[in-house]
C-alpha atoms as a PDB file:
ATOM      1  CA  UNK A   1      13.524 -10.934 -39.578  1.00  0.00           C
ATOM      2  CA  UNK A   2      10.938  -8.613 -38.047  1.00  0.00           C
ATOM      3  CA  UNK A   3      12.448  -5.741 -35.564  1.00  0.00           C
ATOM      4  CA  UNK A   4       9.980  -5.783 -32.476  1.00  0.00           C
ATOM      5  CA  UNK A   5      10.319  -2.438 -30.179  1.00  0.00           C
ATOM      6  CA  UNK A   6      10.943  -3.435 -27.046  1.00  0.00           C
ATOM      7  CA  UNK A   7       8.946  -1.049 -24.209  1.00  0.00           C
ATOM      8  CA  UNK A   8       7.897  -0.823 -20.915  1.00  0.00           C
ATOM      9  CA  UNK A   9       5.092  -3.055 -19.861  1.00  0.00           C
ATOM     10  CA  UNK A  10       2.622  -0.734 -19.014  1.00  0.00           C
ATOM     11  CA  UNK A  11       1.930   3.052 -19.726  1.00  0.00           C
ATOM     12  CA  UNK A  12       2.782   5.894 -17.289  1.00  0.00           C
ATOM     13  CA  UNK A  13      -0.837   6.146 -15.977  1.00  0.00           C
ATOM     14  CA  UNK A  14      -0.120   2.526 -14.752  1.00  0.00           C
ATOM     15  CA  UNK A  15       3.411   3.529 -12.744  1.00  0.00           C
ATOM     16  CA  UNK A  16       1.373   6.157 -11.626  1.00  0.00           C
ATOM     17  CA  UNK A  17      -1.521   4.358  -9.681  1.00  0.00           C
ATOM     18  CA  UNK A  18       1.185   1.822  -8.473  1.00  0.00           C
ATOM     19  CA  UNK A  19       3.113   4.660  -6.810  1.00  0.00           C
ATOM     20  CA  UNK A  20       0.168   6.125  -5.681  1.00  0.00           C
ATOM     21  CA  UNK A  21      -1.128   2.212  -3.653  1.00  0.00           C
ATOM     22  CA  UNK A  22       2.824   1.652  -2.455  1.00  0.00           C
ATOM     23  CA  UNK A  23       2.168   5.208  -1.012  1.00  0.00           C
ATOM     24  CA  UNK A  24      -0.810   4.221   0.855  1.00  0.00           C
ATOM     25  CA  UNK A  25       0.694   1.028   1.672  1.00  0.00           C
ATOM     26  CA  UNK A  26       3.190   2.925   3.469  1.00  0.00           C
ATOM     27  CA  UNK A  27       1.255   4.835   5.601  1.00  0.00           C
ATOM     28  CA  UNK A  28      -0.852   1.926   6.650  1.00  0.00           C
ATOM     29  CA  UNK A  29       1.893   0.111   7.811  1.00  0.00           C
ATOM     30  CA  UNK A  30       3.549   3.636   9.394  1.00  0.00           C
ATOM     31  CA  UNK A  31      -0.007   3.838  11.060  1.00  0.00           C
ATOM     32  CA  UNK A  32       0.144   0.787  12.797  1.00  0.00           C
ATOM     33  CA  UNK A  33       3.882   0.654  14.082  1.00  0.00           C
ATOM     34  CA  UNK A  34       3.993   1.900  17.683  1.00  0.00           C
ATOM     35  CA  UNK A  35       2.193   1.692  20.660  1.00  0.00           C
ATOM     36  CA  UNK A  36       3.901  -0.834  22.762  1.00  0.00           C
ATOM     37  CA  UNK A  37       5.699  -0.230  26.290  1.00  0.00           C
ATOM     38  CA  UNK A  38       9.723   0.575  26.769  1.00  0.00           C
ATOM     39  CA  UNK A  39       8.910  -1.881  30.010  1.00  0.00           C
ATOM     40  CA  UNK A  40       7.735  -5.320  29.034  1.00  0.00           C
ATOM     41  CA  UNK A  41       6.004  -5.605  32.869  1.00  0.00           C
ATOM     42  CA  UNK A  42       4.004  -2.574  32.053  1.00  0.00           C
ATOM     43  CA  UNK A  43       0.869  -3.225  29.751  1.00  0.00           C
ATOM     44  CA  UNK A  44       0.058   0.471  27.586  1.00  0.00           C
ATOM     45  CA  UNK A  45      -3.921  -0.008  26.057  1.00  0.00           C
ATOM     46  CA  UNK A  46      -2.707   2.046  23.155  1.00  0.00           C
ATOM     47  CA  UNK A  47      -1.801  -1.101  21.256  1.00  0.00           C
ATOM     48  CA  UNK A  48      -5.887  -1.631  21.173  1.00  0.00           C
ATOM     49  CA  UNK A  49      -6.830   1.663  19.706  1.00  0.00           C
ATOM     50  CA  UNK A  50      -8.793   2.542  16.773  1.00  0.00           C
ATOM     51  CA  UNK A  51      -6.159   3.755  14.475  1.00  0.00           C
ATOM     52  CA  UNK A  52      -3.961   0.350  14.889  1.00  0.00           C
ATOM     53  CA  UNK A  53      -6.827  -1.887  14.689  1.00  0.00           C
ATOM     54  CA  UNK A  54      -9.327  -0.794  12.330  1.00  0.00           C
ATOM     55  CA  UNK A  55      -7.739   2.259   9.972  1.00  0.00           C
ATOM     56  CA  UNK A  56      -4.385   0.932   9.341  1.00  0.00           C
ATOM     57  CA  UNK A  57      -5.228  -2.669   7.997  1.00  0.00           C
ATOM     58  CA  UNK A  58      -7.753  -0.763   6.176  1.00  0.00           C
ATOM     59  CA  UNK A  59      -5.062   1.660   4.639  1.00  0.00           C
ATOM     60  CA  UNK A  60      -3.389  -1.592   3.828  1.00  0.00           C
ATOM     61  CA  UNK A  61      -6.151  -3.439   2.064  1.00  0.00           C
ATOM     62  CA  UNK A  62      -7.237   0.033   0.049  1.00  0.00           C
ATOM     63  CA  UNK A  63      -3.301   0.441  -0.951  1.00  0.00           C
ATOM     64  CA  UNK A  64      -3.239  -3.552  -2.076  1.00  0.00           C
ATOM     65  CA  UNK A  65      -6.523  -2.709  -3.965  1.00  0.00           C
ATOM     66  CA  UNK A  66      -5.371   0.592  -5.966  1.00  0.00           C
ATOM     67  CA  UNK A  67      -1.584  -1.999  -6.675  1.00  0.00           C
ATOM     68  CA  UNK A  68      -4.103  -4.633  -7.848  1.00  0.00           C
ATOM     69  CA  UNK A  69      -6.413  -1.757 -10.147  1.00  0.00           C
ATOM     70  CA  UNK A  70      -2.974  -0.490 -11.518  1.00  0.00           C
ATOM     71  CA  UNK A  71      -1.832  -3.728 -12.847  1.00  0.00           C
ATOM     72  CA  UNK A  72      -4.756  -5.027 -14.369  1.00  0.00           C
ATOM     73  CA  UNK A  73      -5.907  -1.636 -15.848  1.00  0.00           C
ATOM     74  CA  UNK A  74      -5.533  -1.304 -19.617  1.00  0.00           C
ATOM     75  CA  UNK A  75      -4.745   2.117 -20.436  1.00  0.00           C
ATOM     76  CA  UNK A  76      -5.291   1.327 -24.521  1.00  0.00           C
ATOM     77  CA  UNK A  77      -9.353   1.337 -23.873  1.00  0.00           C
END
Protein backbone atom coordinates (compact mmCIF):
# COMPACT_ATOMS: atom_id res chain seq x y z
CA UNK A 1 0.00 0.00 0.00
CA UNK A 2 1.38 3.36 -1.10
CA UNK A 3 1.53 6.21 1.82
CA UNK A 4 0.16 9.46 0.02
CA UNK A 5 1.07 12.86 2.08
CA UNK A 6 -1.80 14.48 2.64
CA UNK A 7 -1.35 18.65 2.27
CA UNK A 8 -3.01 21.67 1.89
CA UNK A 9 -4.60 22.33 -1.42
CA UNK A 10 -2.82 25.13 -2.52
CA UNK A 11 0.58 26.85 -1.61
CA UNK A 12 0.90 29.90 0.70
CA UNK A 13 1.16 32.38 -2.24
CA UNK A 14 -2.44 31.13 -2.98
CA UNK A 15 -3.87 31.87 0.88
CA UNK A 16 -2.14 34.88 0.34
CA UNK A 17 -3.96 36.48 -2.74
CA UNK A 18 -7.26 35.05 -1.25
CA UNK A 19 -6.73 37.10 1.92
CA UNK A 20 -5.63 39.83 0.07
CA UNK A 21 -9.45 39.78 -2.48
CA UNK A 22 -11.61 38.93 0.98
CA UNK A 23 -9.76 42.16 2.11
CA UNK A 24 -10.92 44.16 -0.71
CA UNK A 25 -14.15 42.53 -0.62
CA UNK A 26 -14.53 43.97 2.67
CA UNK A 27 -13.99 47.33 2.05
CA UNK A 28 -16.25 47.37 -0.93
CA UNK A 29 -19.01 46.27 0.91
CA UNK A 30 -17.85 48.73 4.12
CA UNK A 31 -17.86 51.43 1.26
CA UNK A 32 -21.23 51.07 0.33
CA UNK A 33 -23.09 50.59 3.78
CA UNK A 34 -24.49 53.95 4.92
CA UNK A 35 -26.07 56.78 3.63
CA UNK A 36 -29.68 56.40 4.37
CA UNK A 37 -31.93 58.73 6.72
CA UNK A 38 -32.66 58.03 10.72
CA UNK A 39 -36.30 59.49 9.40
CA UNK A 40 -37.90 57.36 6.74
CA UNK A 41 -40.10 60.78 5.60
CA UNK A 42 -36.87 62.51 5.00
CA UNK A 43 -35.09 61.58 1.60
CA UNK A 44 -30.81 62.20 2.16
CA UNK A 45 -29.19 62.26 -1.81
CA UNK A 46 -26.16 60.69 -0.25
CA UNK A 47 -27.48 57.24 -1.05
CA UNK A 48 -26.79 58.41 -4.93
CA UNK A 49 -23.21 59.40 -4.57
CA UNK A 50 -20.21 58.36 -6.35
CA UNK A 51 -18.53 56.28 -3.80
CA UNK A 52 -21.84 53.96 -3.24
CA UNK A 53 -22.63 53.69 -6.78
CA UNK A 54 -19.70 53.41 -8.87
CA UNK A 55 -16.38 52.64 -6.47
CA UNK A 56 -17.79 50.21 -4.14
CA UNK A 57 -19.36 47.59 -6.62
CA UNK A 58 -16.18 48.15 -8.31
CA UNK A 59 -14.11 47.27 -5.08
CA UNK A 60 -16.40 44.30 -5.09
CA UNK A 61 -15.94 43.01 -8.59
CA UNK A 62 -11.84 43.72 -8.35
CA UNK A 63 -11.91 41.71 -4.80
CA UNK A 64 -14.13 38.71 -6.61
CA UNK A 65 -11.49 38.94 -9.45
CA UNK A 66 -8.10 38.74 -7.28
CA UNK A 67 -10.50 35.42 -5.11
CA UNK A 68 -11.05 34.07 -8.65
CA UNK A 69 -6.90 34.70 -9.80
CA UNK A 70 -5.97 33.05 -6.37
CA UNK A 71 -7.79 29.89 -6.92
CA UNK A 72 -7.04 29.14 -10.30
CA UNK A 73 -3.33 30.24 -10.08
CA UNK A 74 -0.79 27.41 -10.13
CA UNK A 75 2.03 28.30 -8.07
CA UNK A 76 4.18 24.98 -9.47
CA UNK A 77 4.80 26.99 -13.00
Amino acid sequence: MENKEQGFLFEKVNYKILLIGIAVIAVGFILMSGGGSDNPAVFNAEIFSFRRIRLAPTMVLIGFGITIYSILKNPKK
